[in-house]
Protein backbone atom coordinates (compact mmCIF):
# COMPACT_ATOMS: atom_id res chain seq x y z
CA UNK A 1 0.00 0.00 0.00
CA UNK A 2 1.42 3.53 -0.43
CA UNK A 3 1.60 4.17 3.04
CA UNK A 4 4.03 1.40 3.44
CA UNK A 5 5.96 3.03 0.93
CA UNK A 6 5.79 6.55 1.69
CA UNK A 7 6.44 6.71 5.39
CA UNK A 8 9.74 6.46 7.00
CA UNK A 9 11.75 7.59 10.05
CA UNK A 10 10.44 6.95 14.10
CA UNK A 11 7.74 9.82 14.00
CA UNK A 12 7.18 9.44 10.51
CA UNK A 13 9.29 12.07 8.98
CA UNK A 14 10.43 11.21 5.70
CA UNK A 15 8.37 11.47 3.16
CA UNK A 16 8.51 9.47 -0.11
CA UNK A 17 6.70 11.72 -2.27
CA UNK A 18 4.72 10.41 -5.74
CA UNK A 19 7.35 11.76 -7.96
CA UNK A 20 10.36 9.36 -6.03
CA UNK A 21 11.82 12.26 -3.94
CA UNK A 22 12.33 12.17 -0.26
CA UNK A 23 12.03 14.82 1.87
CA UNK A 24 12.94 14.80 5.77
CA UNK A 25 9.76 17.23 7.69
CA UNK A 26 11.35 19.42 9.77
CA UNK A 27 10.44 21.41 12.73
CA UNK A 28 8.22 18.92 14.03
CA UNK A 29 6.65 18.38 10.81
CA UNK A 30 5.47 14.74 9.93
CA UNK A 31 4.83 12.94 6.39
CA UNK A 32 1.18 13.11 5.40
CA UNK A 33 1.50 10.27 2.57
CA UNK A 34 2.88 10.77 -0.89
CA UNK A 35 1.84 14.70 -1.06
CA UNK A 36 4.58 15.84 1.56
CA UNK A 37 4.95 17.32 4.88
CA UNK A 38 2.35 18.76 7.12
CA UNK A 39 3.68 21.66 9.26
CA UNK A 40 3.20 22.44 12.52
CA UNK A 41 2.15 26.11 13.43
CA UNK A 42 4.27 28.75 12.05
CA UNK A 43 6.21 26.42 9.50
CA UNK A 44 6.05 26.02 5.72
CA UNK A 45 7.60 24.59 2.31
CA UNK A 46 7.87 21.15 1.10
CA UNK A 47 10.12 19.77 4.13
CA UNK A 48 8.65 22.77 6.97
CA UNK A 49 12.06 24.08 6.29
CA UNK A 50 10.59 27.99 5.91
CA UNK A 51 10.26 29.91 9.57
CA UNK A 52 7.13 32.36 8.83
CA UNK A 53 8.25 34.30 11.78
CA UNK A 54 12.28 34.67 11.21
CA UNK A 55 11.85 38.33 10.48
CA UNK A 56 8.36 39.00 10.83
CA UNK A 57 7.90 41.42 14.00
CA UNK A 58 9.78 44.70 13.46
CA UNK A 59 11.13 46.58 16.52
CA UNK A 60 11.92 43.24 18.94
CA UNK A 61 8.57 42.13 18.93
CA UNK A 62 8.07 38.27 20.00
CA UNK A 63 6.32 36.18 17.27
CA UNK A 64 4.02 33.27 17.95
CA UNK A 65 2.96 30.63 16.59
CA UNK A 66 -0.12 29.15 16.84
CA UNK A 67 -2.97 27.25 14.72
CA UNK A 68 -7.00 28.52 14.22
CA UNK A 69 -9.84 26.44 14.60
CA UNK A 70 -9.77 25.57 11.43
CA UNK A 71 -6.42 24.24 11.43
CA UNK A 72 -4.76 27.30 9.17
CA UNK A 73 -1.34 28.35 10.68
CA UNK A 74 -1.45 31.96 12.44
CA UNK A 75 1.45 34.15 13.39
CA UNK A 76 1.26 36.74 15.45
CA UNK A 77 3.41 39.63 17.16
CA UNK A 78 3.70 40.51 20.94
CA UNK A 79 4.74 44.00 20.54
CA UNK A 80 7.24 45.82 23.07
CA UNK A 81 5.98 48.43 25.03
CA UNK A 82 5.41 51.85 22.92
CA UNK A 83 5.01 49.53 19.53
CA UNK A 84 1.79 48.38 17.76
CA UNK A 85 0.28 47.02 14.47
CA UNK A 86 0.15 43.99 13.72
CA UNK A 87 3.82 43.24 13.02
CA UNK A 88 5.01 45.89 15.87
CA UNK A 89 5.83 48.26 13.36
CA UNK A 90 3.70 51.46 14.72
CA UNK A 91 5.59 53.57 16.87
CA UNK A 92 3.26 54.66 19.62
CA UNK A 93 5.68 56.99 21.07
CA UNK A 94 6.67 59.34 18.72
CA UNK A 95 3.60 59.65 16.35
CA UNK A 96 2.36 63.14 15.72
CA UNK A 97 5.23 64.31 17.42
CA UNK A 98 4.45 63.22 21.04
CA UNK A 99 7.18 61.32 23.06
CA UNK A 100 6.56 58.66 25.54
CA UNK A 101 7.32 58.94 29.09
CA UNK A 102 7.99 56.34 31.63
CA UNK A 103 8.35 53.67 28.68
C-alpha cells in the first residue's frame, strides 16, 4: 500500500513523495502520505524548512505561533511596550510628534 511506501523515520518524517523524492519534515513536521509534509504552526515549504516568523515582527517584537480552529497556521506579534500594528511596526511613542514617558 502507499503508506508502506511513503512513510519512513520513528515519527514518521520522511516522506517518499509520488514523484520518487524524499524529503525529511522538519520542525516537528510529519509525512502526510505521498503529497509531503504537514507543518506544525508557524512552518512552511515542502520539508517545513521555511520559519514564517524569522523576520516577521519589526522593533523586537516576539512572534508566535499558533494554529486557528480551522487548522490554518497563524502568526502573530507581541509588541514591546510603545510599539503596535500587527507586526510591531507602529511607533506609539513618537507619532504626531508626542514622546513617551515612563516607557
Amino acid at each position: 500500500m502507499w503508506y508502506e511506501r511513503s512513510l519512513h523515520g520513528r515519527r514518521c518524517e520522511n516522506c517518499v513523495l509520488e514523484n520518487g523524492e524524499m524529503h525529511v519534515c522538519r520542525n516537528g513536521g510529519y509525512c502526510k502520505g505521498r503529497k509531503g509534509c504537514s507543518c506544525p504552526p508557524g512552518y512552511t515549504g515542502v520539508s517545513c524548512e521555511k520559519d514564517l516568523c524569522l523576520g516577521y515582527c519589526y522593533n523586537d517584537g516576539i512572534c508566535v505561533r499558533s494554529a486557528s480552529s480551522g487548522g490554518a497556521h497563524e502568526i502573530e506579534c507581541v509588541c514591546p511596550a510603545g510599539f503596535g500594528g500587527p507586526r510591531c511596526g507602529d511607533d506609539w511613542c513618537h507619532r504626531n510628534g508626542d514622546h513617551c514617558l515612563n516607557g
